[in-house]
PDB file of N, CA and C in Angstrom:
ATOM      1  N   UNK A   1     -42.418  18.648  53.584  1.00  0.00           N
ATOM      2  CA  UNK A   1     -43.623  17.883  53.333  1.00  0.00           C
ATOM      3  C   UNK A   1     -44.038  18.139  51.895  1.00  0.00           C
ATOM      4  N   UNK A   2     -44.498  16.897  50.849  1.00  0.00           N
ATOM      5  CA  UNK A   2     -44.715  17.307  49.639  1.00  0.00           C
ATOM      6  C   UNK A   2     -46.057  16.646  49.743  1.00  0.00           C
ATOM      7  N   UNK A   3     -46.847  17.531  49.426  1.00  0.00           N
ATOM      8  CA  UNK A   3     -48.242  17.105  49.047  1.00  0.00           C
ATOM      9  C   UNK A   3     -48.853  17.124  47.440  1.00  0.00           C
ATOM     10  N   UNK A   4     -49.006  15.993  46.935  1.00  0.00           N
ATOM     11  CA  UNK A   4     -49.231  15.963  45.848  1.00  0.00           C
ATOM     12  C   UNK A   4     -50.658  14.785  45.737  1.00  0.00           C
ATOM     13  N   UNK A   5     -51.770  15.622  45.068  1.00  0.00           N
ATOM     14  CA  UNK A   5     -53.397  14.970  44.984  1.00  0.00           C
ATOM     15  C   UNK A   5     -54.213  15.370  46.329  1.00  0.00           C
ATOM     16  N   UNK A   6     -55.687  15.176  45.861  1.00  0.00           N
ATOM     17  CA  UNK A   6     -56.325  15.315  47.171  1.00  0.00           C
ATOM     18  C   UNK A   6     -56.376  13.830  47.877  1.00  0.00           C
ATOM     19  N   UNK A   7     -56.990  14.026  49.144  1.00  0.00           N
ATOM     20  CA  UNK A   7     -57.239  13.016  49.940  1.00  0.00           C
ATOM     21  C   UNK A   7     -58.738  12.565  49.421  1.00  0.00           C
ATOM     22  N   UNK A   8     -59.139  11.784  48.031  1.00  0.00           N
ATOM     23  CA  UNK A   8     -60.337  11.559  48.105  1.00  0.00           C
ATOM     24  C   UNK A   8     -60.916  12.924  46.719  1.00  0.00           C
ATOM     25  N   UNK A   9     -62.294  12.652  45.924  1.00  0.00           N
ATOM     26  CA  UNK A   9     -63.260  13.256  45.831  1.00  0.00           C
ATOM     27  C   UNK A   9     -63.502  14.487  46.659  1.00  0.00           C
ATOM     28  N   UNK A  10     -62.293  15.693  46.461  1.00  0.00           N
ATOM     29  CA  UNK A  10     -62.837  16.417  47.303  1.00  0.00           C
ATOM     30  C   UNK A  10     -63.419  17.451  46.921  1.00  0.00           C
ATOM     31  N   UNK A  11     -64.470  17.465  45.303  1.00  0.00           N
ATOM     32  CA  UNK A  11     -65.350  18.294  44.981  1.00  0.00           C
ATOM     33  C   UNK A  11     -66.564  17.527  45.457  1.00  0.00           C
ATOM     34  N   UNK A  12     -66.824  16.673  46.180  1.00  0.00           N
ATOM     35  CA  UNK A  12     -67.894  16.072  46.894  1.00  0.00           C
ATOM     36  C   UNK A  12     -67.688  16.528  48.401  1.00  0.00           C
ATOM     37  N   UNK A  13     -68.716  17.414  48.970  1.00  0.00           N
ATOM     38  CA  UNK A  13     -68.582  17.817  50.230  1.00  0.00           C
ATOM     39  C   UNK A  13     -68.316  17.020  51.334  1.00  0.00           C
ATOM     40  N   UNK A  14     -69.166  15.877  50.658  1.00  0.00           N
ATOM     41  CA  UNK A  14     -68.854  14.329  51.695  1.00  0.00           C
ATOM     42  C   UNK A  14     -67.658  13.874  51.986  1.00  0.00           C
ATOM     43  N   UNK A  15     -66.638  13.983  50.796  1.00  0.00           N
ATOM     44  CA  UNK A  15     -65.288  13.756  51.041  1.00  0.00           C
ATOM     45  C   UNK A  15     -64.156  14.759  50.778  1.00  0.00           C
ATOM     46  N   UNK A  16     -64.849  16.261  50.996  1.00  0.00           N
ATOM     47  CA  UNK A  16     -63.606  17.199  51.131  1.00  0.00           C
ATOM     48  C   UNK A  16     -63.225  17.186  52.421  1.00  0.00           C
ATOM     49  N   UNK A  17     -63.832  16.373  54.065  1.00  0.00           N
ATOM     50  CA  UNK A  17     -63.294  16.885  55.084  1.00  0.00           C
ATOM     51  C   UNK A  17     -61.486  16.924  55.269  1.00  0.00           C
ATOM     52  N   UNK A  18     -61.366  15.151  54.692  1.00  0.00           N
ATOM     53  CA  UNK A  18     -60.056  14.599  54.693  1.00  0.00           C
ATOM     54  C   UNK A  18     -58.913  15.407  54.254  1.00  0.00           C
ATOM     55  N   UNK A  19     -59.252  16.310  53.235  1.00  0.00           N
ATOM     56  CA  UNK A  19     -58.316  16.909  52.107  1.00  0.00           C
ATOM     57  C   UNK A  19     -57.922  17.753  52.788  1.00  0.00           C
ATOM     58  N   UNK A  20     -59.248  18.663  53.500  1.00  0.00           N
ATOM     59  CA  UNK A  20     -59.097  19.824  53.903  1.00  0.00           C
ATOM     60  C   UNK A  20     -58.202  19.899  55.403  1.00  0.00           C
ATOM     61  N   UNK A  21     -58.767  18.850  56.373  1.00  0.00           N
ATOM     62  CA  UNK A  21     -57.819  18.377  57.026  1.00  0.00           C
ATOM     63  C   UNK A  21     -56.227  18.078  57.193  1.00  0.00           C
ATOM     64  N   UNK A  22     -56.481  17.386  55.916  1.00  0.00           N
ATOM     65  CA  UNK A  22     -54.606  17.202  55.731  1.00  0.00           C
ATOM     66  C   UNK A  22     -54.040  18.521  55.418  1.00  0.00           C
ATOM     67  N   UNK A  23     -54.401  19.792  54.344  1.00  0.00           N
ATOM     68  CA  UNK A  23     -54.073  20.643  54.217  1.00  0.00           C
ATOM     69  C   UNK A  23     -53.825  21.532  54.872  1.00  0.00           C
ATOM     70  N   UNK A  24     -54.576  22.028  56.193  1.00  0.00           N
ATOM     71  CA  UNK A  24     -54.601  22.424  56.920  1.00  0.00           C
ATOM     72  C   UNK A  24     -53.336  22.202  58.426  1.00  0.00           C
ATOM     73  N   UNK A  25     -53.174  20.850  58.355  1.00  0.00           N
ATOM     74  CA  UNK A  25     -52.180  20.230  59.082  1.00  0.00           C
ATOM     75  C   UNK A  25     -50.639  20.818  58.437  1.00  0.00           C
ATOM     76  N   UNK A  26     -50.766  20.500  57.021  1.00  0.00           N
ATOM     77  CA  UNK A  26     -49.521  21.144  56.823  1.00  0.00           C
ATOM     78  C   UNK A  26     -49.066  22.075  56.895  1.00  0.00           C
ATOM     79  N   UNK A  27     -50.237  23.446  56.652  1.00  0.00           N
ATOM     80  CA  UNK A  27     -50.029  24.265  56.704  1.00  0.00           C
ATOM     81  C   UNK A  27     -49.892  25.071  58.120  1.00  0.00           C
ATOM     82  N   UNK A  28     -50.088  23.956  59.385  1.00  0.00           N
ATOM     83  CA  UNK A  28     -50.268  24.174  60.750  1.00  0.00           C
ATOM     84  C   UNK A  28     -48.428  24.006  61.384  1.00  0.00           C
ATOM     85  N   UNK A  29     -47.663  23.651  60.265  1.00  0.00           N
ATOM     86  CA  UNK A  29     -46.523  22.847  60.368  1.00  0.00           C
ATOM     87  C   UNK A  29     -45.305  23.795  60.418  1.00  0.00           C
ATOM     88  N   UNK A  30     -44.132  23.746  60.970  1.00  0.00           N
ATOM     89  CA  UNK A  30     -43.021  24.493  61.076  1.00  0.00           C
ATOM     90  C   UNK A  30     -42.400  23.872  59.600  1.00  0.00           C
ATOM     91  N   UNK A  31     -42.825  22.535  59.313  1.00  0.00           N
ATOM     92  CA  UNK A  31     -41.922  22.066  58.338  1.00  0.00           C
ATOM     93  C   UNK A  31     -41.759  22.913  57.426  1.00  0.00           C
ATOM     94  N   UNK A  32     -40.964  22.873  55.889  1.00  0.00           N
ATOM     95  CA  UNK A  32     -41.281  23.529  54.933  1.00  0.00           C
ATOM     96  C   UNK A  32     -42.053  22.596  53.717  1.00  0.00           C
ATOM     97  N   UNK A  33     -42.696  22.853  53.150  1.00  0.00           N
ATOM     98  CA  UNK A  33     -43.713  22.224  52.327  1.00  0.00           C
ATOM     99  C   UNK A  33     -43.421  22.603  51.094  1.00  0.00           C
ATOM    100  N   UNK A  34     -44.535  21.872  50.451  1.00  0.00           N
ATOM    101  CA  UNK A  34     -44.346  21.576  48.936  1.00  0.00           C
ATOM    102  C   UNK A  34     -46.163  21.153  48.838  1.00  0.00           C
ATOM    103  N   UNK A  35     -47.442  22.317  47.598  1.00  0.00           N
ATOM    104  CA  UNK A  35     -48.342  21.351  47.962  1.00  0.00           C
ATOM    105  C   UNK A  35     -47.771  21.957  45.962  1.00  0.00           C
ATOM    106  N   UNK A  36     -48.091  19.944  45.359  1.00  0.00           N
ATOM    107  CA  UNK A  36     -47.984  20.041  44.044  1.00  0.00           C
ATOM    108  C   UNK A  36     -49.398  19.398  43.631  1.00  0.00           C
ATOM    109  N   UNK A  37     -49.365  20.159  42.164  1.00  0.00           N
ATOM    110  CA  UNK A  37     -50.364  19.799  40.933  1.00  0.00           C
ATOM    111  C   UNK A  37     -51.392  20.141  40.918  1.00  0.00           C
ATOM    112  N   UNK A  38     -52.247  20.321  40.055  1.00  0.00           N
ATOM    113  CA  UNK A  38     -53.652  21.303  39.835  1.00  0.00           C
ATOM    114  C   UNK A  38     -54.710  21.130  40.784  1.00  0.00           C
ATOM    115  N   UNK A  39     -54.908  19.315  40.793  1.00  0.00           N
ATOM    116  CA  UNK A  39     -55.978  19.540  41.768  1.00  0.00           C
ATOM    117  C   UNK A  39     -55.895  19.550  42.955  1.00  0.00           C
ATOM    118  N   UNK A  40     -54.742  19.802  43.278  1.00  0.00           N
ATOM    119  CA  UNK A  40     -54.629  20.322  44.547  1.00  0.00           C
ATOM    120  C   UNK A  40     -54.518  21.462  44.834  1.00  0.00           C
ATOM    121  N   UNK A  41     -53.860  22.226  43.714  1.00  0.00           N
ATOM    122  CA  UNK A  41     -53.798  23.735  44.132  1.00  0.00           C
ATOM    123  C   UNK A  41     -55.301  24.176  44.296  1.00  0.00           C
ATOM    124  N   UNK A  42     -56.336  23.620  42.871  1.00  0.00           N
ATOM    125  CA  UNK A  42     -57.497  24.075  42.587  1.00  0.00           C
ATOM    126  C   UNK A  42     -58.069  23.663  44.127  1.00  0.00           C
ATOM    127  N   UNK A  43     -57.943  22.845  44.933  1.00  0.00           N
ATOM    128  CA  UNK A  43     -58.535  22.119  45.622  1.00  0.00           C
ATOM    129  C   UNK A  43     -58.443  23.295  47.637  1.00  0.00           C
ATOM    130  N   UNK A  44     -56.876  23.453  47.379  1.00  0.00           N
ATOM    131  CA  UNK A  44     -56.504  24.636  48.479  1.00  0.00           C
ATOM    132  C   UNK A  44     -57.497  25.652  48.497  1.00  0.00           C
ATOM    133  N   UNK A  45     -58.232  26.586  47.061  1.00  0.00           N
ATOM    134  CA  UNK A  45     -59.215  27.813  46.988  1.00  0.00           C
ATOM    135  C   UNK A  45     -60.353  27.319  47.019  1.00  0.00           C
ATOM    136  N   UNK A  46     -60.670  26.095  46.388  1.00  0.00           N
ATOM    137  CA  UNK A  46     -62.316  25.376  46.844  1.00  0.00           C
ATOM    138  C   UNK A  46     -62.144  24.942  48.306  1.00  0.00           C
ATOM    139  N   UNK A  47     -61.590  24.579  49.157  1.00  0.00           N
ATOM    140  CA  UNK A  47     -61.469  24.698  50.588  1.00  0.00           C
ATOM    141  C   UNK A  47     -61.765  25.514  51.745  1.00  0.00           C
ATOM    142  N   UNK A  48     -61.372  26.810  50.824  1.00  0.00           N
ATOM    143  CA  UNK A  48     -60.997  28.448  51.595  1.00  0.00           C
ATOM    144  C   UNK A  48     -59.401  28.668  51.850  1.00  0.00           C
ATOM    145  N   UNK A  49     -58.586  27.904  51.728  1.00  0.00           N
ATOM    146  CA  UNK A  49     -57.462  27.790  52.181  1.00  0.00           C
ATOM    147  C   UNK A  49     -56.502  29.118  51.062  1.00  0.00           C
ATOM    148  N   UNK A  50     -55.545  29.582  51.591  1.00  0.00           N
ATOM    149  CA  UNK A  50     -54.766  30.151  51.335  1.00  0.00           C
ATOM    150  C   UNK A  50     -53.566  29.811  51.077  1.00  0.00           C
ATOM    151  N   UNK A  51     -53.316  29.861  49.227  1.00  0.00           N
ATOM    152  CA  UNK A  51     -52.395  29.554  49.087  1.00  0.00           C
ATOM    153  C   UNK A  51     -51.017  29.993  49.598  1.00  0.00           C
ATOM    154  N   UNK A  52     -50.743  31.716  50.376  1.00  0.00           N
ATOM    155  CA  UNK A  52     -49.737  31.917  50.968  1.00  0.00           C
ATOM    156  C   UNK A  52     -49.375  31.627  51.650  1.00  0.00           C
ATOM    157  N   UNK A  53     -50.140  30.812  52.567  1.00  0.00           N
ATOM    158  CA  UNK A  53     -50.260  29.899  53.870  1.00  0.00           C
ATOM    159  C   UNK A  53     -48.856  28.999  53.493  1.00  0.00           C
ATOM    160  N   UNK A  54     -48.677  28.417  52.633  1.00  0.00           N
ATOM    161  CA  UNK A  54     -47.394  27.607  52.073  1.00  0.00           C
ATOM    162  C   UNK A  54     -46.559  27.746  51.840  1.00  0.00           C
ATOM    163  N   UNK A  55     -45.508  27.228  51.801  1.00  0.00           N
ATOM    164  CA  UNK A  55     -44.036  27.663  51.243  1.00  0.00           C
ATOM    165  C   UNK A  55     -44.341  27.124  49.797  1.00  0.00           C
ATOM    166  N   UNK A  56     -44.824  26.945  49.099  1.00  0.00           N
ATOM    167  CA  UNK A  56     -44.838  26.621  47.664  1.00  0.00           C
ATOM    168  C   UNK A  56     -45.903  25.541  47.231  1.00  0.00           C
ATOM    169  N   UNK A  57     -46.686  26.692  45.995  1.00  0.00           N
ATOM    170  CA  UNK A  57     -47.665  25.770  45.169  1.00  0.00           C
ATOM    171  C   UNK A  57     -47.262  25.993  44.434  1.00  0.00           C
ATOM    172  N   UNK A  58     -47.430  24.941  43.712  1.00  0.00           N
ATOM    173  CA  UNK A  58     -47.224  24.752  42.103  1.00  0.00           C
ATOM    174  C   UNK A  58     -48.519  23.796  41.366  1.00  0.00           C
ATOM    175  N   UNK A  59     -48.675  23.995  39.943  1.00  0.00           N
ATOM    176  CA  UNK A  59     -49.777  23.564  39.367  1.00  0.00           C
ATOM    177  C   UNK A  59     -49.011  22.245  38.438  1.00  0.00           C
ATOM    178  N   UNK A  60     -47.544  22.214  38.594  1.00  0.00           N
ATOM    179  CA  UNK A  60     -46.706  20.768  38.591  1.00  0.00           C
ATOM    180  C   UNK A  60     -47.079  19.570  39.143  1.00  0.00           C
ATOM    181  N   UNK A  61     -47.561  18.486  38.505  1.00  0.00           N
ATOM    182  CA  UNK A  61     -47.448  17.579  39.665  1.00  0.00           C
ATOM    183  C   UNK A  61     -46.330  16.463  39.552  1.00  0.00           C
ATOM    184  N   UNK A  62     -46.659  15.810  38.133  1.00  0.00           N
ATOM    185  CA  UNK A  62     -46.053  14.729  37.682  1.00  0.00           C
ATOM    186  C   UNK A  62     -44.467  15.553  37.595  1.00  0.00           C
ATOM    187  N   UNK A  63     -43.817  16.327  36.923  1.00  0.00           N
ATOM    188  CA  UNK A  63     -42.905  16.956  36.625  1.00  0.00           C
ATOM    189  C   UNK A  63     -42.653  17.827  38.012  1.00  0.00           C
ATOM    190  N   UNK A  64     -43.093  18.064  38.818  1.00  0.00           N
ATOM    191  CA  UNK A  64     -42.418  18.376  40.710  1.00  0.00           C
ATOM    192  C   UNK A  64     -41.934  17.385  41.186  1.00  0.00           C
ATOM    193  N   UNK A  65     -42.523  16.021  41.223  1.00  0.00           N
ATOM    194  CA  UNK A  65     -42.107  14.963  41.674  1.00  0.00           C
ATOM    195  C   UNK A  65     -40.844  14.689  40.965  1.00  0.00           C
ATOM    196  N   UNK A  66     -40.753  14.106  39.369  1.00  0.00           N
ATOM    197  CA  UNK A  66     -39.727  14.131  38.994  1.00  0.00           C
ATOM    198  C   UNK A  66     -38.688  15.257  38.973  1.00  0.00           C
ATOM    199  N   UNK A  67     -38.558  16.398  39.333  1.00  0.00           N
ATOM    200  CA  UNK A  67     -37.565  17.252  39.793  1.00  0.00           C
ATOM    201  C   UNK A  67     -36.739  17.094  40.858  1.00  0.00           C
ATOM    202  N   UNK A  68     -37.806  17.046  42.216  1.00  0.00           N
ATOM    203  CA  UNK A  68     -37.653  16.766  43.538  1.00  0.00           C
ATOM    204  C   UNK A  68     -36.927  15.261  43.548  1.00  0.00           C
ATOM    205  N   UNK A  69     -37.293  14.289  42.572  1.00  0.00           N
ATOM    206  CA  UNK A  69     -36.531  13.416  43.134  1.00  0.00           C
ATOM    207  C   UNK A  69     -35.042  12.696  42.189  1.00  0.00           C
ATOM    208  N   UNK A  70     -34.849  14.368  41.356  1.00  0.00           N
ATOM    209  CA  UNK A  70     -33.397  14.033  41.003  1.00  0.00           C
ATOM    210  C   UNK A  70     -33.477  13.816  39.469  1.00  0.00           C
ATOM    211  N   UNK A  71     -34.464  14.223  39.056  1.00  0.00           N
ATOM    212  CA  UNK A  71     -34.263  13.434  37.769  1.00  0.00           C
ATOM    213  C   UNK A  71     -34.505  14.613  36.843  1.00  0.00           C
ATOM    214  N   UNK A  72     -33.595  14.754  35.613  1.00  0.00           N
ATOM    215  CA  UNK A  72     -34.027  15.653  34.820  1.00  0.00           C
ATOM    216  C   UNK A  72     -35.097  15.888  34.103  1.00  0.00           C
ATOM    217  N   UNK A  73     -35.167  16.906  33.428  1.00  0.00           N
ATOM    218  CA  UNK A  73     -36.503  17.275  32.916  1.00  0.00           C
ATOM    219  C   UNK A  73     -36.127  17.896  31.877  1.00  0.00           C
ATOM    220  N   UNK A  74     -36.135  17.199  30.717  1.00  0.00           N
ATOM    221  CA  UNK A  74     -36.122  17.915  29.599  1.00  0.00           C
ATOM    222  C   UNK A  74     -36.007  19.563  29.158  1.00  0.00           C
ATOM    223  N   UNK A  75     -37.326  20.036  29.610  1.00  0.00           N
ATOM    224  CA  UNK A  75     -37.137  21.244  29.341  1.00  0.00           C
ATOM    225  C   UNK A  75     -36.391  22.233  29.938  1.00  0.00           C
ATOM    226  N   UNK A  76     -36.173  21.759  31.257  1.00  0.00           N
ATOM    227  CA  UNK A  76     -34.888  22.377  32.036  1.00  0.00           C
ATOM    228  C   UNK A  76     -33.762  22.268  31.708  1.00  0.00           C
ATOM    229  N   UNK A  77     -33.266  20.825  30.872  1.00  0.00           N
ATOM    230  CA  UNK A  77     -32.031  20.523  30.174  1.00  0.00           C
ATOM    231  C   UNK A  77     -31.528  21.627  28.768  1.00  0.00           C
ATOM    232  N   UNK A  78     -33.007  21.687  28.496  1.00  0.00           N
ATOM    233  CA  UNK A  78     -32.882  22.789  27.101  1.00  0.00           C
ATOM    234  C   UNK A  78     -32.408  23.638  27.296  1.00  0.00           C
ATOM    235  N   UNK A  79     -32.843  24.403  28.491  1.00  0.00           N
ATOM    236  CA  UNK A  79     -32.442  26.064  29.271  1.00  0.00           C
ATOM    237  C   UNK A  79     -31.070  26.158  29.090  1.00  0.00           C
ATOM    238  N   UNK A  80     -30.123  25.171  30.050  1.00  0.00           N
ATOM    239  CA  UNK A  80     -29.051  25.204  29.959  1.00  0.00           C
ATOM    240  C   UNK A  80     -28.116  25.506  29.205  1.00  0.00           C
ATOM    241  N   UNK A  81     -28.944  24.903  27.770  1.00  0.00           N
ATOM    242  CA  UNK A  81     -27.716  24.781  27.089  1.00  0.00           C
ATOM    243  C   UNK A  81     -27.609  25.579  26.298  1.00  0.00           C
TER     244      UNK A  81
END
């Protein structure tokens, strides 16, 4: 499961239920997960949620996605060589 953004405004209490919800689900999950990019990580500790709860946060979002779906990344290309 890759979770990347919140569900909504979820520094508005009105619309953190959704976020917190979904987060919670995943983290309720046998699957293995993925939650990417800042405001979501930021979004897991404004929740209460625990980031160990996950198999992997990262503060990546745009550049997790493009990893995950095959595509190089420059600065990883650099490493290599």
């Amino acid at each position: 499961i890759v979770v990347k953004g919140t569900a909504g405004v979820y520094e508005n209490p009105k619309f953190a239920f959704g976020t917190k919800k979904i987060l919670e689900a995943v983290k309720n999950t046998d699957a293995f997960n993925f939650i990417c990019g800042g405001d979501t990580s930021v979004a897991l500790n404004n929740l209460g949620l625990d980031p160990d709860d996950f198999n992997h946060v990262s503060i990546a979002g745009g550049a997790m996605i493009t990893y995950l779906s095959g595509k190089k990344l420059p600065g990883i290309e650099a490493l290599k060589t």
